[in-house]
Protein backbone atom coordinates (compact mmCIF):
# COMPACT_ATOMS: atom_id res chain seq x y z
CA UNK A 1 17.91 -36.82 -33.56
CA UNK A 2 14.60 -35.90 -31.88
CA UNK A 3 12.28 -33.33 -34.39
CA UNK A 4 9.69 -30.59 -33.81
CA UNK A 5 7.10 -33.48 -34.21
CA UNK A 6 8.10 -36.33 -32.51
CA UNK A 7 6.84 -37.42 -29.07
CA UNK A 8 10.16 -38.85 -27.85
CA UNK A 9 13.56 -39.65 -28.54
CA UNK A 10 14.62 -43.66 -27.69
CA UNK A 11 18.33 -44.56 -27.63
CA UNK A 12 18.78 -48.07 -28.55
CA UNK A 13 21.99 -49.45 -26.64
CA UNK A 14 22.92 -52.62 -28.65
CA UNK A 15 25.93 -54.74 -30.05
CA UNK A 16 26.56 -54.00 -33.82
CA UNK A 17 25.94 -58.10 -34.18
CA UNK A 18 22.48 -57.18 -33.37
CA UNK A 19 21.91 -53.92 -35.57
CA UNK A 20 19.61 -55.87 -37.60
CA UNK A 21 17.48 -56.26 -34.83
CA UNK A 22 17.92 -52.13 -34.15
CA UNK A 23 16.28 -51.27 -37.29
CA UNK A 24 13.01 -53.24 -36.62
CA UNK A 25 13.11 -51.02 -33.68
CA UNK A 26 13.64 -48.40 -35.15
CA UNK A 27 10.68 -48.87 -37.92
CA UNK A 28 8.50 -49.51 -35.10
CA UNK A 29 8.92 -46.29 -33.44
CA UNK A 30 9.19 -44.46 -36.11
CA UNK A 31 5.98 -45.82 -36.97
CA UNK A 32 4.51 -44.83 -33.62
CA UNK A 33 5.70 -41.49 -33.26
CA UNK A 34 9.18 -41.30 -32.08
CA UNK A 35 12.91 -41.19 -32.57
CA UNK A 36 15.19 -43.85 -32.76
CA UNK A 37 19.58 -43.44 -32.32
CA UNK A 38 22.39 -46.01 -31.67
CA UNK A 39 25.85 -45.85 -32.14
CA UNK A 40 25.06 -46.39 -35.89
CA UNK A 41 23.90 -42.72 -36.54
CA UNK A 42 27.78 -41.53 -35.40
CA UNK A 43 28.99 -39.99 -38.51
CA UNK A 44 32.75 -41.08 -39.10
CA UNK A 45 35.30 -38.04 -37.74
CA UNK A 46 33.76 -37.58 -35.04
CA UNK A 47 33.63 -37.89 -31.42
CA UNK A 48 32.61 -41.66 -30.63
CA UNK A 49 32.13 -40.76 -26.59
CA UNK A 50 31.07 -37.96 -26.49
CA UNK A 51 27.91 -38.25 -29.44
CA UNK A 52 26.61 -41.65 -27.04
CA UNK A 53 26.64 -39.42 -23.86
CA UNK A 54 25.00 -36.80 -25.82
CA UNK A 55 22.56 -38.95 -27.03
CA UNK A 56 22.21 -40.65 -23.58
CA UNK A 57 21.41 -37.63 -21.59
CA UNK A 58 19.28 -35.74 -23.98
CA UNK A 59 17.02 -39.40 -24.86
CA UNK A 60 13.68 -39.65 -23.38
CA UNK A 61 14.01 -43.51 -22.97
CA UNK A 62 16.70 -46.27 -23.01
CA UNK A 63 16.05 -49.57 -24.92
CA UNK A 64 19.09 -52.09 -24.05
CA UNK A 65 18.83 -55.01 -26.66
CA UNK A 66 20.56 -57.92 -24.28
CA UNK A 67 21.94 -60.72 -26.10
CA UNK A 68 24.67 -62.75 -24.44
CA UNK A 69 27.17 -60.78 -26.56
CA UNK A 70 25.85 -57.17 -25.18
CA UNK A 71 26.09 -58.63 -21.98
CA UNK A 72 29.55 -59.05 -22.04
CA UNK A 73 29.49 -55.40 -23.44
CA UNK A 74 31.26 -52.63 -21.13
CA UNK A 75 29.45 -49.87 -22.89
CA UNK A 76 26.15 -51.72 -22.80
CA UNK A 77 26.45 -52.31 -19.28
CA UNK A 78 27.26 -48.52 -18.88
CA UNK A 79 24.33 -47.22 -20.74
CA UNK A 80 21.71 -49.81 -19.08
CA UNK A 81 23.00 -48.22 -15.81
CA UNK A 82 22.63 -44.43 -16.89
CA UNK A 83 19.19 -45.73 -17.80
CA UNK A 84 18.51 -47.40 -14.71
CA UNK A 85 19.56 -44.39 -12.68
CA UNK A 86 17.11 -41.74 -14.03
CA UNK A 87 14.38 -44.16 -14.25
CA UNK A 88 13.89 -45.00 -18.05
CA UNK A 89 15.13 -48.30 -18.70
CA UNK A 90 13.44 -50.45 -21.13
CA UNK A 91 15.57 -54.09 -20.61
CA UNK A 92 14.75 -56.22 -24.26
CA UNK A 93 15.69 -60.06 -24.47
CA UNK A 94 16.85 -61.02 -28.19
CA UNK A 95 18.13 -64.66 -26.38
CA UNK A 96 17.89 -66.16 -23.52
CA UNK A 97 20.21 -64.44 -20.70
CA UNK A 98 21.40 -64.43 -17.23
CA UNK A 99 21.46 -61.32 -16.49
CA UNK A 100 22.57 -59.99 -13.00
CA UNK A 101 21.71 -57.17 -10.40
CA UNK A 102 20.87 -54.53 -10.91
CA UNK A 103 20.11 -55.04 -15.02
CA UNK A 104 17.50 -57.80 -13.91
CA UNK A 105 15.16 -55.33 -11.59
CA UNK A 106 13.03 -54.62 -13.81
CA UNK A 107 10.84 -57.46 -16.11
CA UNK A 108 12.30 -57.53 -19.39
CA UNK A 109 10.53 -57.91 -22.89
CA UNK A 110 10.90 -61.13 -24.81
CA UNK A 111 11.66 -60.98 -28.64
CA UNK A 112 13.59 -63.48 -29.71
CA UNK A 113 12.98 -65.15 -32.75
CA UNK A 114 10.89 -62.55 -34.05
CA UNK A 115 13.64 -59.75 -35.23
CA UNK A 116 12.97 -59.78 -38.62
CA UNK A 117 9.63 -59.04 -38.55
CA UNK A 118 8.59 -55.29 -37.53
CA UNK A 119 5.03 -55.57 -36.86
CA UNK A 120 5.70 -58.61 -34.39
CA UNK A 121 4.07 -59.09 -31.18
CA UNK A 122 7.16 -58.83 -29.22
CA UNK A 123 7.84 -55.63 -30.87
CA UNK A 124 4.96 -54.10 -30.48
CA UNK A 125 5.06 -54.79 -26.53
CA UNK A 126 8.27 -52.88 -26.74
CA UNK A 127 6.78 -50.05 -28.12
CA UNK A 128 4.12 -49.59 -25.53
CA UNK A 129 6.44 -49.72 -23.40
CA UNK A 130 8.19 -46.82 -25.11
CA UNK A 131 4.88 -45.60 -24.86
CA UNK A 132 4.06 -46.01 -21.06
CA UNK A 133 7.36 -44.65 -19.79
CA UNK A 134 8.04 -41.46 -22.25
CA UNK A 135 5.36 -38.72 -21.57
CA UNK A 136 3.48 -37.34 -23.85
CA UNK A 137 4.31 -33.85 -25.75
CA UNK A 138 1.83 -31.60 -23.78
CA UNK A 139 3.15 -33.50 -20.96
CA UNK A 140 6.74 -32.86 -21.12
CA UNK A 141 5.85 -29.48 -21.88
CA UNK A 142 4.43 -29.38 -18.30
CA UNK A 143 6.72 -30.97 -16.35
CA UNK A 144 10.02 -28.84 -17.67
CA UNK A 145 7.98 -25.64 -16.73
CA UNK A 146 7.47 -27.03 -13.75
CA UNK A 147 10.70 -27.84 -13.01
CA UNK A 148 11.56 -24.44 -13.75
CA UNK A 149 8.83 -22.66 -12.28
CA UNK A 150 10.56 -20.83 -9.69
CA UNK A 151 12.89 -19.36 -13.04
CA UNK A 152 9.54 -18.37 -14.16
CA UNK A 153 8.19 -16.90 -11.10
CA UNK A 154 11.53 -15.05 -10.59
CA UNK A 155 10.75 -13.85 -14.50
CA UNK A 156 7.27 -12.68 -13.52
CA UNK A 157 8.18 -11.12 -10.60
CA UNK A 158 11.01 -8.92 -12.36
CA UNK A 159 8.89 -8.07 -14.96
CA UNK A 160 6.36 -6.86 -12.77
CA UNK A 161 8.98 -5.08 -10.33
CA UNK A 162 10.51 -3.27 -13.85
CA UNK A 163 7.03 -2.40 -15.16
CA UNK A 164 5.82 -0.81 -11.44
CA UNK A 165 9.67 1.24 -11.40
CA UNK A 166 8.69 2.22 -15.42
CA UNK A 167 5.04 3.35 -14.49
CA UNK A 168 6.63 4.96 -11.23
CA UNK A 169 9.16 7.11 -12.81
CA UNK A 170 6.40 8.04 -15.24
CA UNK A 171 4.41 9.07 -12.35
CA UNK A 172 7.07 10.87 -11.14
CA UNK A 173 7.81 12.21 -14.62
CA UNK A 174 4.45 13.55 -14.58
CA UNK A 175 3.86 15.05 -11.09
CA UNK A 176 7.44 17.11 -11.59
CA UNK A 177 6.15 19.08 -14.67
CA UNK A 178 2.86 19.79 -12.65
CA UNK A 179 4.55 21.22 -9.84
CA UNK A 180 6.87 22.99 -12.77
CA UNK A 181 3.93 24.50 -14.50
CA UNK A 182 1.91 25.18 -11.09
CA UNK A 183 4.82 27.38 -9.84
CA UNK A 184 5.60 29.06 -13.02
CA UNK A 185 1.90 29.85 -12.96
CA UNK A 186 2.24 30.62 -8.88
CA UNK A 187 4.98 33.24 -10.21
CA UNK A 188 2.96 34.68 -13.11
CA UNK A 189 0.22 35.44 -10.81
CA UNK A 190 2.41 37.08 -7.85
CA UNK A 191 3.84 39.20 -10.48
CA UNK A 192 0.42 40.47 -11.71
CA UNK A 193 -0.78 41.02 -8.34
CA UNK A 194 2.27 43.00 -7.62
CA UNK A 195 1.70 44.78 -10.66
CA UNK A 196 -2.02 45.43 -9.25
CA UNK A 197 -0.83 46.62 -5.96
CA UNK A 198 1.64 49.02 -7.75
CA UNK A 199 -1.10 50.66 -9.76
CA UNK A 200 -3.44 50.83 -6.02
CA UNK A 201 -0.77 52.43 -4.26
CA UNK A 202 -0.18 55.29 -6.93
CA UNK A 203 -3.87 55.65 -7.05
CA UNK A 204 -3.95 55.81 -3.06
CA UNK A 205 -0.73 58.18 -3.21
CA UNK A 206 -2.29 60.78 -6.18
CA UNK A 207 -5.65 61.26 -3.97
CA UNK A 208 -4.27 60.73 -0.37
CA UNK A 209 -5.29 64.06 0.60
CA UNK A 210 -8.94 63.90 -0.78
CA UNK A 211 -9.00 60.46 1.24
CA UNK A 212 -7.94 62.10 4.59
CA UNK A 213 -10.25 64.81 4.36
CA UNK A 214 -13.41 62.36 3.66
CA UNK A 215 -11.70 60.51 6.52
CA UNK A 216 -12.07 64.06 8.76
CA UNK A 217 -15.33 64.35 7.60
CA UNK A 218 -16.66 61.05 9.08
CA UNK A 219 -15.00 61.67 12.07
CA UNK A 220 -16.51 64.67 12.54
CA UNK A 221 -19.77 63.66 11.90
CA UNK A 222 -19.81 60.45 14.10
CA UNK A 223 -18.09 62.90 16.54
CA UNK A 224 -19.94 62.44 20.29
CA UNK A 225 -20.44 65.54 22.48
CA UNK A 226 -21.04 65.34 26.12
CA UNK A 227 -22.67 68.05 29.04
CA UNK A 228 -23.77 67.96 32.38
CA UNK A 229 -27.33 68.66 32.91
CA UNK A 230 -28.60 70.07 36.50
CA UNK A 231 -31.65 70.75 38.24
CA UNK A 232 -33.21 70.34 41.81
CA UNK A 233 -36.85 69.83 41.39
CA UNK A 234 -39.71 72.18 42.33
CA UNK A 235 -42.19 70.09 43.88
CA UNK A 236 -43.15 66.36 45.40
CA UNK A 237 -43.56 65.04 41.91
CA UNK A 238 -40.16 66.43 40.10
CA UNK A 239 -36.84 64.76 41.39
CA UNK A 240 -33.53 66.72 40.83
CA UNK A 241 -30.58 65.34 39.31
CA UNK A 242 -26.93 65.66 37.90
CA UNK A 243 -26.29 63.80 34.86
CA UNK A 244 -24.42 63.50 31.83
CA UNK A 245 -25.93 63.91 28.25
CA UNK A 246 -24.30 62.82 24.63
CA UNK A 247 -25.59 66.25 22.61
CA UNK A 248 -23.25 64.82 19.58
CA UNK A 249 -24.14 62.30 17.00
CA UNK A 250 -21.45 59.52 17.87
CA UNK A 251 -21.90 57.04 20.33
CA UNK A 252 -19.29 58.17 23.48
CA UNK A 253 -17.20 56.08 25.57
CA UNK A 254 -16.40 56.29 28.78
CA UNK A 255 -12.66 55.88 29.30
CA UNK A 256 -12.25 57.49 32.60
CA UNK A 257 -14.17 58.96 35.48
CA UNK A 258 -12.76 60.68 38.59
CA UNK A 259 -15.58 62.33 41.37
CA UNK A 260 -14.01 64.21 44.40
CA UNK A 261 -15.83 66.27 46.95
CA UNK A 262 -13.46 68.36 49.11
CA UNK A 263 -10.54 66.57 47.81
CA UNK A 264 -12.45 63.07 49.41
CA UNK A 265 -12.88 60.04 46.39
CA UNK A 266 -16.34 59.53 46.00
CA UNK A 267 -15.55 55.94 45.19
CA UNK A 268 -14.54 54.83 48.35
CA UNK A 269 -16.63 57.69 50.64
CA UNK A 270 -15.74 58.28 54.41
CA UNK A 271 -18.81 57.47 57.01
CA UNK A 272 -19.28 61.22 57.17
CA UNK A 273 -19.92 62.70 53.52
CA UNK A 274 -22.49 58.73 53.33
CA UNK A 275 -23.67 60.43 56.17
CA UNK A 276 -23.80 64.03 54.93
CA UNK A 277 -25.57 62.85 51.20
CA UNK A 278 -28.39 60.95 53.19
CA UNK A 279 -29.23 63.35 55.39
CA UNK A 280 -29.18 65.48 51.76
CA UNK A 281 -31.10 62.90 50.41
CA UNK A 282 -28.70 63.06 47.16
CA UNK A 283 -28.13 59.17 45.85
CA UNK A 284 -24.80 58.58 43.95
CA UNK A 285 -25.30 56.33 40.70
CA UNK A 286 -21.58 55.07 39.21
CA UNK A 287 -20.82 55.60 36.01
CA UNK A 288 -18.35 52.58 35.04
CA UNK A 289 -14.99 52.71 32.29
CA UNK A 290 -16.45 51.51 29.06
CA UNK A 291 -19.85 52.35 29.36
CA UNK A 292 -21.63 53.68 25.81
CA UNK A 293 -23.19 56.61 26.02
CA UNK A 294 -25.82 56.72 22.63
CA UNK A 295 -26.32 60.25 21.32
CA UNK A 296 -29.43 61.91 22.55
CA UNK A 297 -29.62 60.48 25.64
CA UNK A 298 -27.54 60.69 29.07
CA UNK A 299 -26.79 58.93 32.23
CA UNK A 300 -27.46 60.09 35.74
CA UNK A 301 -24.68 60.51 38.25
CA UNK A 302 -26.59 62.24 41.38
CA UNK A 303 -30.38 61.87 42.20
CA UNK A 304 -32.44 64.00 44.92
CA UNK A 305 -35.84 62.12 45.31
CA UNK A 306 -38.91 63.71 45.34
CA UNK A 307 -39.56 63.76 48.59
CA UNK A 308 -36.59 66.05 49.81
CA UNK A 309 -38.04 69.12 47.90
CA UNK A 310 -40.60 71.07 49.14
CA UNK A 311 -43.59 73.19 47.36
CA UNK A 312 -42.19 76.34 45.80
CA UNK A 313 -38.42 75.29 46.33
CA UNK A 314 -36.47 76.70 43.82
CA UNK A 315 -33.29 75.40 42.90
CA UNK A 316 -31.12 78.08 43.35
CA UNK A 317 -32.64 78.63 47.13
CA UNK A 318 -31.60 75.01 48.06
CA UNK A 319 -28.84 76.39 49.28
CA UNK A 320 -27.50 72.92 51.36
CA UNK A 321 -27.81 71.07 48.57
CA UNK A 322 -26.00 73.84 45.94
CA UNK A 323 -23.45 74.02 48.37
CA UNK A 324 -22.84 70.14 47.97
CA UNK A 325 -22.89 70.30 44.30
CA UNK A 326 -20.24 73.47 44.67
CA UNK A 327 -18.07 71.67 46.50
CA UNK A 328 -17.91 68.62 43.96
CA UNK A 329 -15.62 67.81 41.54
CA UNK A 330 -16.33 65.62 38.23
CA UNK A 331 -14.22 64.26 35.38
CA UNK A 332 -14.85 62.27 32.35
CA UNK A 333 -12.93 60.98 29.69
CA UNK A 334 -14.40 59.74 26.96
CA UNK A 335 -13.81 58.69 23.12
CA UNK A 336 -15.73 59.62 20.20
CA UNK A 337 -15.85 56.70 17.29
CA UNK A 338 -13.33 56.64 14.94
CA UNK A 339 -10.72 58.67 16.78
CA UNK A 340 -8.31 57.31 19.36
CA UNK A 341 -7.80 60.81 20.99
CA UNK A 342 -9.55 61.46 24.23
CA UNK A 343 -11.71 64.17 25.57
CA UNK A 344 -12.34 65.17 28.85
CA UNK A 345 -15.95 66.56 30.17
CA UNK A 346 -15.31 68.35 33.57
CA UNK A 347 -17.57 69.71 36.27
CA UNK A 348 -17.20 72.71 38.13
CA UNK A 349 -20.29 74.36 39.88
CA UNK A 350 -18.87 77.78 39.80
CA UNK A 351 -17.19 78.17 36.75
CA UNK A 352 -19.25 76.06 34.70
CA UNK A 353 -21.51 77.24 32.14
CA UNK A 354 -23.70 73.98 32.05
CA UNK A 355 -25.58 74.21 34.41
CA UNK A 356 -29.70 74.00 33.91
CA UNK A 357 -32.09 74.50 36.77
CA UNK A 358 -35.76 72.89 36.30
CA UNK A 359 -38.42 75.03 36.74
């Protein structure tokens, strides 16, 4: 049988009559490295067959010994042609033989006459021949993993596929408790900011009143005031005027203005009261929706130029022009900051308390 050490196992197929001729072999090999079985190593009780197929299919190389007698030989025959068909068939001539297709293929190794002696030339060709045809250890080695390298790719590639699903699941493993730990810190937080919000609205509830009255307060403060302001002029260099003035300290907005004058719009005027204001010499300036109005300072709606007053006029002795004035009507809207609640500034010559003449 074939050891840890040796570099090849030869099965020697040969007629007991020629066993003799076996062991030189056998030395010879041994000698060089390998191992030698025949039909001589079968142990009696057992299975004749079945150990030579064993043998045959598991050897590395076939020496057939052909002497006339093996010739004749069924088994001989058989094993020489197991050996032929996987290509490691060593043919050996103890005699001269006729041997026929397909045994004689291959060139066959003369020995005869020299089977006694172990160290003959003829049995050392037979051992390099041994030699040529088995492959060395590292070699076999080589060529049974390459005969099963697609098992060992397969191998690989499972390995690989089972240490990428291990390393996955880890992952996985590993991102779960995150997102555990992540929301129970999510929760932890909600539940102090609740906590927070609690504690803000009973602060907000125990001084709600002290927080509308600073609210009142502002409002008041940032309130915005508006007036009409009036005069005529009293000479070429002094214009009159009607405008609007923010006495408060808020900015005002104008949310709404409406300007009638005997019940006629003013924003779309007939031909006649155009007609009437030039001849006046009053000029109408629009105030528009939206328009700021800073405190301290005012906007006109009416202008008389200059050049309609003359020396010594006073205003209350313009009497065309008060009359105009009487008969108009004016109202403003407006919002104050801070407060969504409207006011409403409204002109009325002869009820109104507002009015300031120039002198």
């Amino acid at each position: 049988m074939r050891t840890e050490q040796s570099l090849g196992q030869v099965f020697i197929s040969v007629k007991s009559e020629e066993y003799a001729a076996a062991e030189n072999l056998e030395k010879a090999l041994n000698d060089a490295g390998y191992t030698a079985w025949w039909a001589a190593k079968i142990t009696n009780g057992t299975d004749w067959h079945g150990n030579i197929d064993a043998a045959l299919q598991s050897c590395d190389c076939v020496v057939v010994l052909w002497s006339r007698k093996s010739a004749e030989s069924i088994w001989v025959r058989h094993e020489a042609s197991q050996a032929i068909a996987r290509g490691i068939y060593v043919p050996v001539l103890l005699e001269t033989v006729d041997l026929k297709d397909p045994y004689s293929r291959i060139q066959a190794t003369v020995v005869s006459g020299l089977l006694g002696d172990a160290s003959a030339p003829g049995i050392r060709n037979v051992v390099h021949r041994v030699q040529a045809l088995v492959p060395s250890r590292s070699r076999r080695l080589l060529e049974r993993a390459w005969d099963v390298r697609w098992v060992l790719a397969s191998t690989a590639f499972a390995a690989l596929t089972i240490t990428f699903l291990f390393r996955l699941i880890a992952n996985a493993e590993q991102q779960i408790g995150a997102m555990k730990e992540f929301r129970k810190a999510s929760e932890e937080q909600s539940r102090s900011q609740m906590t927070q919000l609690g504690e803000v609205s009973s602060t907000l509830s125990a001084n709600n009143q002290t927080v509308g009255q600073v609210i009142e307060q502002v409002r008041d403060i940032l309130s915005s005031e508006l007036d009409f302001a009036y005069a005529l002029g009293i000479d070429q260099r002094n214009a009159g005027y009607l405008r609007i003035e923010n006495l408060g300290s808020g900015v005002a907005t104008v949310a709404d203005v409406s300007i009638t004058h005997d019940g006629r719009d003013l924003s779309s005027p007939e031909s006649k009261l155009l007609l009437e204001m030039q001849e006046l010499g009053i000029v109408h300036f629009k105030l528009k929706v939206g328009q700021k109005i800073p405190p301290g300072r005012g906007v006109a709606l009416f202008g008389i130029p200059a050049r309609h007053v003359s020396n010594g006029e006073r205003c209350i002795s313009d009497k065309a022009r008060k009359d105009f004035f009487e008969r108009l009507r004016i109202s403003v809207a407006y919002l104050s900051p801070y407060s969504q609640e409207r006011q409403t500034l409204v002109w009325n010559y002869k009820n109104t308390n507002t009015v300031r003449c120039a002198r």
